[in-house]
C-alpha atoms as a PDB file:
ATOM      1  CA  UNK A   1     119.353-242.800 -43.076  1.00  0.00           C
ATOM      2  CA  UNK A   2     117.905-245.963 -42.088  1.00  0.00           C
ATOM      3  CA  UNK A   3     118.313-245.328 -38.070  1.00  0.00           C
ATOM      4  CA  UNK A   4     117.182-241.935 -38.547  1.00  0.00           C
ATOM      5  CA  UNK A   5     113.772-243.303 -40.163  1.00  0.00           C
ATOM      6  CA  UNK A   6     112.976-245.649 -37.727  1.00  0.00           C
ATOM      7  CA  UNK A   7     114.381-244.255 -34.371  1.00  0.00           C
ATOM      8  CA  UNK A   8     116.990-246.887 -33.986  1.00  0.00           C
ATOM      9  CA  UNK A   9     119.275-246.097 -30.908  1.00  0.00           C
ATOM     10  CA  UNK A  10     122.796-246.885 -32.171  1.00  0.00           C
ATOM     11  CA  UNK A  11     124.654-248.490 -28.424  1.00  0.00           C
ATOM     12  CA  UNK A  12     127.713-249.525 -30.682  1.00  0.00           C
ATOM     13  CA  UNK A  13     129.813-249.180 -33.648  1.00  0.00           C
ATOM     14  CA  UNK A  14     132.878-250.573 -34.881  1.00  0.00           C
ATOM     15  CA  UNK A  15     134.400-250.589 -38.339  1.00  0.00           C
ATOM     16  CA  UNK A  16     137.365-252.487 -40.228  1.00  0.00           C
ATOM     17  CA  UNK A  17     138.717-253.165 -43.825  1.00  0.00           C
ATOM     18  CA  UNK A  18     137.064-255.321 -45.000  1.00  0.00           C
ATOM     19  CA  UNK A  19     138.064-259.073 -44.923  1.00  0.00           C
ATOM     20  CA  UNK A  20     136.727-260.102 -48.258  1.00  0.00           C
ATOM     21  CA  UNK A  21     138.111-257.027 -50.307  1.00  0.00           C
ATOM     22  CA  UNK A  22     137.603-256.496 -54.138  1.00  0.00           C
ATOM     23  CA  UNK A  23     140.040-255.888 -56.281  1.00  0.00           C
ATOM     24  CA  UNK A  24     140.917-251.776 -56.218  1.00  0.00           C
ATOM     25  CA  UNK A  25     138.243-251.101 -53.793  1.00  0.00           C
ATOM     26  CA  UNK A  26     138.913-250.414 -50.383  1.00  0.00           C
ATOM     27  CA  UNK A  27     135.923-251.569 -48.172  1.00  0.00           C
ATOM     28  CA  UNK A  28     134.933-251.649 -44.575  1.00  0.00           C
ATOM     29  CA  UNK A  29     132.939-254.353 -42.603  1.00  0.00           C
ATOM     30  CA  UNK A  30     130.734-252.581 -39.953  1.00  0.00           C
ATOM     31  CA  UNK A  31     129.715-253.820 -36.737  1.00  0.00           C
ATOM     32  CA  UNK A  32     126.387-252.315 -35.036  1.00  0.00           C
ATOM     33  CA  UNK A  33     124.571-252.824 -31.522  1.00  0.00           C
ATOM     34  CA  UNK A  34     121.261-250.646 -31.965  1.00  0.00           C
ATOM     35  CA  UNK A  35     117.964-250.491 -30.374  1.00  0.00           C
ATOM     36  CA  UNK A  36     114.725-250.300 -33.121  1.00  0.00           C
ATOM     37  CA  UNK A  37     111.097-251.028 -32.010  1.00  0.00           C
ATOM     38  CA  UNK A  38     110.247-255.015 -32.895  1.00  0.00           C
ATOM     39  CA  UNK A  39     107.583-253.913 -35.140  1.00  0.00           C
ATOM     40  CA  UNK A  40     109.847-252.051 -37.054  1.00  0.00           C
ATOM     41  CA  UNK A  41     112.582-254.667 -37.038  1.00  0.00           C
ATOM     42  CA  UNK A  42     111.953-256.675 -40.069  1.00  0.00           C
ATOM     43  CA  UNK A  43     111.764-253.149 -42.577  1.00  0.00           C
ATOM     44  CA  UNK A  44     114.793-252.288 -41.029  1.00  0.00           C
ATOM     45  CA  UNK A  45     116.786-255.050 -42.140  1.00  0.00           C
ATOM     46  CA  UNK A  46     115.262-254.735 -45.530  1.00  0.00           C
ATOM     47  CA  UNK A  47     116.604-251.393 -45.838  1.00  0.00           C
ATOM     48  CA  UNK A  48     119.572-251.726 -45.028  1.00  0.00           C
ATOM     49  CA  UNK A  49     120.370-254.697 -47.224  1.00  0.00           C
ATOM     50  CA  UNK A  50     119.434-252.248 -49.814  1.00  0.00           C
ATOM     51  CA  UNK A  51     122.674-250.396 -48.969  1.00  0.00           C
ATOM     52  CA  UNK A  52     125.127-252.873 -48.434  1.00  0.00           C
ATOM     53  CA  UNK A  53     126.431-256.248 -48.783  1.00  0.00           C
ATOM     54  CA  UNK A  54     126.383-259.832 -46.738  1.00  0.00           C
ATOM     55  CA  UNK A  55     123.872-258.053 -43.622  1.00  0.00           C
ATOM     56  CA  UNK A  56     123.866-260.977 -40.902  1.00  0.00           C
ATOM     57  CA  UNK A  57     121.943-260.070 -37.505  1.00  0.00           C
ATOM     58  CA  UNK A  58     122.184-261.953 -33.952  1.00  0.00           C
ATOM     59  CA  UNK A  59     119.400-261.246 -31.405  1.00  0.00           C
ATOM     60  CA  UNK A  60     120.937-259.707 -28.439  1.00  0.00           C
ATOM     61  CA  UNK A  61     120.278-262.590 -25.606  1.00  0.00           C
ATOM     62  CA  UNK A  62     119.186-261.342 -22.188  1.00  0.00           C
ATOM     63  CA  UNK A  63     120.925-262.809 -19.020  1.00  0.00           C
ATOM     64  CA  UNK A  64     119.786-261.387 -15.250  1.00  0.00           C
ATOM     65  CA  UNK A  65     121.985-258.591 -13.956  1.00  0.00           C
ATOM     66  CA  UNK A  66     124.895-259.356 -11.871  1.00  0.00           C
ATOM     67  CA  UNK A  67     127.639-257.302 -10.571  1.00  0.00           C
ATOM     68  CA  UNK A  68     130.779-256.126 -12.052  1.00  0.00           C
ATOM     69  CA  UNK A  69     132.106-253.913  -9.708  1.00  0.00           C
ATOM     70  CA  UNK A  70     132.475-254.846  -5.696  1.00  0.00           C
ATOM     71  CA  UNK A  71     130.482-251.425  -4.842  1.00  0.00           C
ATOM     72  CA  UNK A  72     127.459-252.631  -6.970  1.00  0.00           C
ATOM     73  CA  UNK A  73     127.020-255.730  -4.146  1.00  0.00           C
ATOM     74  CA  UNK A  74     125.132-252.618  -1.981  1.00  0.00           C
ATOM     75  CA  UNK A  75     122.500-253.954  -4.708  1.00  0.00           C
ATOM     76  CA  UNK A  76     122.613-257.822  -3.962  1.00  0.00           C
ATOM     77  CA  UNK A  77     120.411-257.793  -0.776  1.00  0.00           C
ATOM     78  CA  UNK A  78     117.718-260.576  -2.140  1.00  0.00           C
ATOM     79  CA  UNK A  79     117.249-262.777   0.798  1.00  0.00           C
ATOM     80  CA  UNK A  80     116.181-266.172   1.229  1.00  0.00           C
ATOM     81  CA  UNK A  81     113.644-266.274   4.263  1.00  0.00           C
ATOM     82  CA  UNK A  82     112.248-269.162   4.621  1.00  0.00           C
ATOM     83  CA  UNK A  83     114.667-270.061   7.786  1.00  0.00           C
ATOM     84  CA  UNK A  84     113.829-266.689   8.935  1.00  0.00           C
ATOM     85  CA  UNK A  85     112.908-267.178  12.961  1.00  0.00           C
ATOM     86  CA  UNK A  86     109.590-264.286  12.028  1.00  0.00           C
ATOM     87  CA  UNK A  87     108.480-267.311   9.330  1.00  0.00           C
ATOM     88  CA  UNK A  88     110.273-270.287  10.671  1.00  0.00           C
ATOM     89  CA  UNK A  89     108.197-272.235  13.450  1.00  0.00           C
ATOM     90  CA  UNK A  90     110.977-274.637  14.143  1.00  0.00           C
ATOM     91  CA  UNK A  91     113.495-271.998  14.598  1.00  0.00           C
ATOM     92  CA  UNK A  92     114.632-271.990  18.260  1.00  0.00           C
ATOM     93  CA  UNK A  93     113.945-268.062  18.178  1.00  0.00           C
ATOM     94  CA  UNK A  94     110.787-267.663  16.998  1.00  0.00           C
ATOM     95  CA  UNK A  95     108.853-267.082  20.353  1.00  0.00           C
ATOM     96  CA  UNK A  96     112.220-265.034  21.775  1.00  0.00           C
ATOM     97  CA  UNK A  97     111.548-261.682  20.906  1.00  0.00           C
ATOM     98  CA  UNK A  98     114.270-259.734  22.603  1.00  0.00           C
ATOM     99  CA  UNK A  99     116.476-262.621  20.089  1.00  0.00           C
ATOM    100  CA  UNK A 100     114.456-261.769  16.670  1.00  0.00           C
ATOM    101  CA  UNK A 101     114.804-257.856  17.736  1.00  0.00           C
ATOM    102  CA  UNK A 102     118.543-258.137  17.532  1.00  0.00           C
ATOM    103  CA  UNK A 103     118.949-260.085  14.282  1.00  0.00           C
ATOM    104  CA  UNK A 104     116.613-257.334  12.990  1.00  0.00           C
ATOM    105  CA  UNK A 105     119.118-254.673  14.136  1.00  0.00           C
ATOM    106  CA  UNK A 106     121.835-256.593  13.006  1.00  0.00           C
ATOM    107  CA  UNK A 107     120.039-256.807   9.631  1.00  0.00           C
ATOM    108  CA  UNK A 108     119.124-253.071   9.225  1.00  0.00           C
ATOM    109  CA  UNK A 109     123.040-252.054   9.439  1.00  0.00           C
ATOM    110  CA  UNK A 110     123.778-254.857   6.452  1.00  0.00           C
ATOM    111  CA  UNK A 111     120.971-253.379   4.126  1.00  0.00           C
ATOM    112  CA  UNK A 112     122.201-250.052   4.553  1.00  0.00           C
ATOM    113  CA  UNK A 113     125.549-250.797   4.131  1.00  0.00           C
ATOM    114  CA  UNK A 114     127.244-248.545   1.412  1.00  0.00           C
ATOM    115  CA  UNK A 115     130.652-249.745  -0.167  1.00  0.00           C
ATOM    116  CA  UNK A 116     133.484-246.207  -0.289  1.00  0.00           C
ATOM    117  CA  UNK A 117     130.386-244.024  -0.751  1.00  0.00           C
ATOM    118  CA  UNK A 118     131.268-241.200   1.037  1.00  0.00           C
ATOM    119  CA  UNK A 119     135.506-241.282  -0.166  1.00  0.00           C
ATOM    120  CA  UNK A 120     133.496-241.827  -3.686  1.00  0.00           C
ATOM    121  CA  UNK A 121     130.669-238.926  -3.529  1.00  0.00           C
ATOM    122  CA  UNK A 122     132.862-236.239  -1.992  1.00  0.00           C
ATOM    123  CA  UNK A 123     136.585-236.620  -4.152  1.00  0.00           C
ATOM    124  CA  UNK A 124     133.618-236.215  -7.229  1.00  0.00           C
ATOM    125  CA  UNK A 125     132.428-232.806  -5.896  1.00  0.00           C
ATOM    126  CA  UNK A 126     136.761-232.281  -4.824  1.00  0.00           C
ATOM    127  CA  UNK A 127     137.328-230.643  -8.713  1.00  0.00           C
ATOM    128  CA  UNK A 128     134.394-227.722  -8.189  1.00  0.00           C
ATOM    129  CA  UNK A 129     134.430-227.191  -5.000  1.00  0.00           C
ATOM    130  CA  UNK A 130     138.088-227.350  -3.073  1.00  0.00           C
ATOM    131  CA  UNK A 131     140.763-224.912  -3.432  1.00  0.00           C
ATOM    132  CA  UNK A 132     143.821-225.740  -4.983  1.00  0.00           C
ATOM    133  CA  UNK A 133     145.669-226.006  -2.047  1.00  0.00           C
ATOM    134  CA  UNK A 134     143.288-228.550  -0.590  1.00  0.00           C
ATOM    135  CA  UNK A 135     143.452-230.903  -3.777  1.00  0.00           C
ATOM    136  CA  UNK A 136     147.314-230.593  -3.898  1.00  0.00           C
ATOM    137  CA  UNK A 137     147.020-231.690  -0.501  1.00  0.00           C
ATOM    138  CA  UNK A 138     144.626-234.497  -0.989  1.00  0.00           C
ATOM    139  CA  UNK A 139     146.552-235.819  -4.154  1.00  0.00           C
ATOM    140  CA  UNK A 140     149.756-236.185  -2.049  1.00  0.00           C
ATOM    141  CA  UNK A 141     147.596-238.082   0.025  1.00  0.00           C
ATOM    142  CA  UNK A 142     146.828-240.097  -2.713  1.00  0.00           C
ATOM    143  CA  UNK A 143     150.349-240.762  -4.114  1.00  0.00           C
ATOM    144  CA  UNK A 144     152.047-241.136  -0.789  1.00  0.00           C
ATOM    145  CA  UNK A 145     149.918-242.063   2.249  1.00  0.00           C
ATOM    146  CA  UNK A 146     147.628-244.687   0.166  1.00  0.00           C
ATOM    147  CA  UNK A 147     144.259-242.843   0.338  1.00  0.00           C
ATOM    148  CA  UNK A 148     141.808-244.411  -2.163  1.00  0.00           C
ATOM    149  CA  UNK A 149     138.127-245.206  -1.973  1.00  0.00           C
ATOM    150  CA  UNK A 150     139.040-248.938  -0.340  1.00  0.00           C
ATOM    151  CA  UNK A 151     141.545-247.892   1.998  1.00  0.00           C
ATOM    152  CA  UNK A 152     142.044-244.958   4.727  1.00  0.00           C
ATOM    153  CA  UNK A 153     145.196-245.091   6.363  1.00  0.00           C
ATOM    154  CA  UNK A 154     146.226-244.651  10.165  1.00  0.00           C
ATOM    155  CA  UNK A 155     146.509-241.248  11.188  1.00  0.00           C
ATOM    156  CA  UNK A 156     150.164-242.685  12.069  1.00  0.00           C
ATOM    157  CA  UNK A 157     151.055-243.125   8.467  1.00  0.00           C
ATOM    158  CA  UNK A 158     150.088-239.712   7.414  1.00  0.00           C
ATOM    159  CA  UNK A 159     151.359-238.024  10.379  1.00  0.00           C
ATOM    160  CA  UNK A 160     155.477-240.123   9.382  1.00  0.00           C
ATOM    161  CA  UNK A 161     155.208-238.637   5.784  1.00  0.00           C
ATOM    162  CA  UNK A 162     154.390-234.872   6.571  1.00  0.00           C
ATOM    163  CA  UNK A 163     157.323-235.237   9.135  1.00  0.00           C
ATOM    164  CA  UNK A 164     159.885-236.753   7.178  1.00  0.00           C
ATOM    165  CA  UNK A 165     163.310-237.175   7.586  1.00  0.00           C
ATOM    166  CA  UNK A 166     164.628-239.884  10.022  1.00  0.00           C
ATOM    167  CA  UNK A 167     162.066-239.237  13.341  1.00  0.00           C
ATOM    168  CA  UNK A 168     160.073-241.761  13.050  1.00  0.00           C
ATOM    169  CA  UNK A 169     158.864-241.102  16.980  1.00  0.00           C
ATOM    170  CA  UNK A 170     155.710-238.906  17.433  1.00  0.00           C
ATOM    171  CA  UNK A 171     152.581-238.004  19.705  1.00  0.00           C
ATOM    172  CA  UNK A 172     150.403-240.346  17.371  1.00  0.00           C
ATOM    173  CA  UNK A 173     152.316-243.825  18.078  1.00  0.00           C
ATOM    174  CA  UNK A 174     151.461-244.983  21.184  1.00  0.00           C
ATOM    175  CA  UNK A 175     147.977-244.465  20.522  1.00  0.00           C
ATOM    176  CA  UNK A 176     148.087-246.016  16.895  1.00  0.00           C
ATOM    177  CA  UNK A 177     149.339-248.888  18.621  1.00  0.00           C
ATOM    178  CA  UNK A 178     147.026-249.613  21.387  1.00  0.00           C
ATOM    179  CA  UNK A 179     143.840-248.012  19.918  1.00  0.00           C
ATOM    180  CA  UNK A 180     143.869-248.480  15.844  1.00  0.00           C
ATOM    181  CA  UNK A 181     139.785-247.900  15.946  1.00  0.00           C
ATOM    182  CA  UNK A 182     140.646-244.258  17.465  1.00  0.00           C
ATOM    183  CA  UNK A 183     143.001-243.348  14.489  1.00  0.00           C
ATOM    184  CA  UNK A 184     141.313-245.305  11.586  1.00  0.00           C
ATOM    185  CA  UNK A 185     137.882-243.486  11.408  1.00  0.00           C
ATOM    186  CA  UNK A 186     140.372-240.104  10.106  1.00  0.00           C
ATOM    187  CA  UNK A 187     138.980-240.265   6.553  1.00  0.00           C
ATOM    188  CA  UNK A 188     138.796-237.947   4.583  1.00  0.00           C
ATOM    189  CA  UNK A 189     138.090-235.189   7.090  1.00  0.00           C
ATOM    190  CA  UNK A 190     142.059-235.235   7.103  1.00  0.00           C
ATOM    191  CA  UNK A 191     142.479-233.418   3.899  1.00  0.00           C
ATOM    192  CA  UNK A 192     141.392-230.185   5.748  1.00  0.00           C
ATOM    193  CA  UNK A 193     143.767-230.289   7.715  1.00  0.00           C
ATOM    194  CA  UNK A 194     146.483-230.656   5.403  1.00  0.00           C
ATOM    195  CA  UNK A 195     145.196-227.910   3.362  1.00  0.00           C
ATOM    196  CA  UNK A 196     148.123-225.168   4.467  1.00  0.00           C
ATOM    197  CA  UNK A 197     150.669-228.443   4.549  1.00  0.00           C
ATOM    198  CA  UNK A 198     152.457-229.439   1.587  1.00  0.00           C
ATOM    199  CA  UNK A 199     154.791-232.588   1.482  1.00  0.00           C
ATOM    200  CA  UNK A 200     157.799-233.021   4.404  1.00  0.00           C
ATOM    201  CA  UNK A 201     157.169-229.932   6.408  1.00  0.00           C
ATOM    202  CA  UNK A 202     158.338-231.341   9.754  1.00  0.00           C
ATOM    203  CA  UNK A 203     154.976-231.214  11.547  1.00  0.00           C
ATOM    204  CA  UNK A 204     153.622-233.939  12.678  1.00  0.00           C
ATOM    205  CA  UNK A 205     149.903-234.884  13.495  1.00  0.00           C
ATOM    206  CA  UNK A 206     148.526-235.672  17.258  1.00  0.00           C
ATOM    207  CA  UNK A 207     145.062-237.058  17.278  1.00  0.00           C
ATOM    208  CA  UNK A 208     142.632-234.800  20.142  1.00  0.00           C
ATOM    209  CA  UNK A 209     139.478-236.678  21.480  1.00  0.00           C
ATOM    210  CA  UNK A 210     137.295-233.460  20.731  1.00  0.00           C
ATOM    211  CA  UNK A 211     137.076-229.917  20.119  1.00  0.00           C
ATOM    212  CA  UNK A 212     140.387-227.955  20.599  1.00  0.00           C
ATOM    213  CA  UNK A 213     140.993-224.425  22.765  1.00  0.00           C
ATOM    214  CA  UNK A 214     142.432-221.716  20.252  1.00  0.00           C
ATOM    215  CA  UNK A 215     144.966-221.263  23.018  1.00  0.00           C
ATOM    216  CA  UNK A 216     146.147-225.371  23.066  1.00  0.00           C
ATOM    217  CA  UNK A 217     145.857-225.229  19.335  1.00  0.00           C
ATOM    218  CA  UNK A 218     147.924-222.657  18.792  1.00  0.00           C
ATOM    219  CA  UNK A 219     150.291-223.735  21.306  1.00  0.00           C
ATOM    220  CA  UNK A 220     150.636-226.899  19.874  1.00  0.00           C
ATOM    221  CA  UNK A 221     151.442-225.145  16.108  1.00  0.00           C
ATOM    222  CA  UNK A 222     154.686-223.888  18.395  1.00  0.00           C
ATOM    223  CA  UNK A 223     156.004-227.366  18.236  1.00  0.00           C
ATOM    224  CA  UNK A 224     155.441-228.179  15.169  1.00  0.00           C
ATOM    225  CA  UNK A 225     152.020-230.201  16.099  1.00  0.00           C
ATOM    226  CA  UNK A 226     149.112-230.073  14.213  1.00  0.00           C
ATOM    227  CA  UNK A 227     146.085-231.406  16.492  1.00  0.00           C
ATOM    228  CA  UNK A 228     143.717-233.469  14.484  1.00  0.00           C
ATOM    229  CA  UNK A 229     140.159-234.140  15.763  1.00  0.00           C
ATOM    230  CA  UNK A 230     138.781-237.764  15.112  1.00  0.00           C
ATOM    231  CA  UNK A 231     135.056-237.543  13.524  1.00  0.00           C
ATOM    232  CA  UNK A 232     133.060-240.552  12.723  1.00  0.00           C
ATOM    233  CA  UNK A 233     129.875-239.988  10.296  1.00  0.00           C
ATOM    234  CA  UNK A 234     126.680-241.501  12.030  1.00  0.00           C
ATOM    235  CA  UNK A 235     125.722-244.457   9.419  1.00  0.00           C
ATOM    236  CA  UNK A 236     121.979-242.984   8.857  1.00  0.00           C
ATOM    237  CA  UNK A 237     123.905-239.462   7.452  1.00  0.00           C
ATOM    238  CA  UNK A 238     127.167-240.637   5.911  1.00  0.00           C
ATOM    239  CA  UNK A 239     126.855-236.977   3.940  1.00  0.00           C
ATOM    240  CA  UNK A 240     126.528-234.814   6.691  1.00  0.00           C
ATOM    241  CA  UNK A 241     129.080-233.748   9.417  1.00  0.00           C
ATOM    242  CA  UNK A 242     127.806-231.285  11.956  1.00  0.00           C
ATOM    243  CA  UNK A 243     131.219-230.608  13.347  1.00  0.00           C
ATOM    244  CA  UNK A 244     133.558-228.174  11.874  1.00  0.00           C
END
């Protein structure tokens, strides 16, 4: 009842058999990380030594953040700016102002940098909001094609798996080959297109530069094409997509 008595916020708790057991009795060692108010601290002990046996605490040391996963470095922007050309008088750019405008440009697109956050933010929202055909769809993309949140692969790649078999030719490799920055920025805007296509179905994708006539589109379905337009989210909306 202790933690109850004094608010203590229980973070952890492990138990085992105990490693100094009596003889007959059956005893368990606990191990618990909780939070209590240093006023309280002291009482708290106390009453818990009242209840059990061989109590030993260890104040929890504090170190300074640091990250444990690559997409918490959006967090590590603290700069060192005393070389700065705006601060520096010996830097060769601090009177060029057309020079310090660009590294401030070139700046802006670093601090707003976000690692996978739109693959992240939109396969979280995939399990309430898509169909079932559309998360079939994107889990075969998954499996087969290597989609994950730190890699989006060539239209290319996607395009030789729906087709299958041993045609390995298509409408997409001549342009995956000479232009890989046209077929890259794909993304996940390719799962809606896959939505009525399961795995192998013989079609095969053909990247379009824009906005498709019903008429091509549909003529292009008569060879087994599927035309794919290729969207690229502007960096100061990565959530929003005005086209369809």
């Amino acid at each position: 009842m202790s933690q109850k008595t004094f608010e203590a916020k229980i973070h952890h708790l492990e138990t085992r058999l105990s490693r100094k057991p009596r003889e007959g009795i059956a005893e368990l060692e606990y191990f618990v990380r909780c939070e209590v108010h240093s006023s309280d601290l002291n009482t708290f002990i106390s009453s818990i030594k009242r209840v059990a046996e061989d109590v030993r605490t260890t104040k929890e040391d504090k170190f300074h953040w640091f990250p444990r996963k690559i997409c918490e470095l959006d967090k590590c922007h603290h700069l060192v700016t005393k070389f700065d050309p705006d601060l520096d008088l010996d830097h060769p750019g601090y009177s060029d102002q057309v020079y310090r405008q660009r590294r401030k440009s070139i700046a802006e697109i670093a601090f707003h940098y976000k690692q996978k956050e739109v693959y992240s933010t939109l396969k979280s929202l995939y399990p309430t909001h898509a169909c079932k055909e559309y998360l079939e769809a994107f889990s075969l993309l998954e499996k087969f094609c290597g989609y994950n949140e730190n890699n989006i692969p060539q239209l290319e790649e996607v395009s030789r798996f729906l087709k299958g078999g041993s045609d390995r030719s298509g409408w997409c490799s001549p342009l995956a080959a000479s232009a890989g920055a046209v077929a890259q920025p794909v993304g996940v805007h390719l799962a809606r297109s896959l939505c009525a296509v399961s795995e192998r179905t013989g079609f095969q994708l053909r990247p379009v530069a824009g906005l498709l006539s019903a008429r091509d589109f549909l003529a292009s379905l008569a060879f087994r094409v599927f035309q794919c337009t290729q969207y690229i989210r502007h960096a100061s909306s990565p959530m929003h997509s005005p086209e369809p």
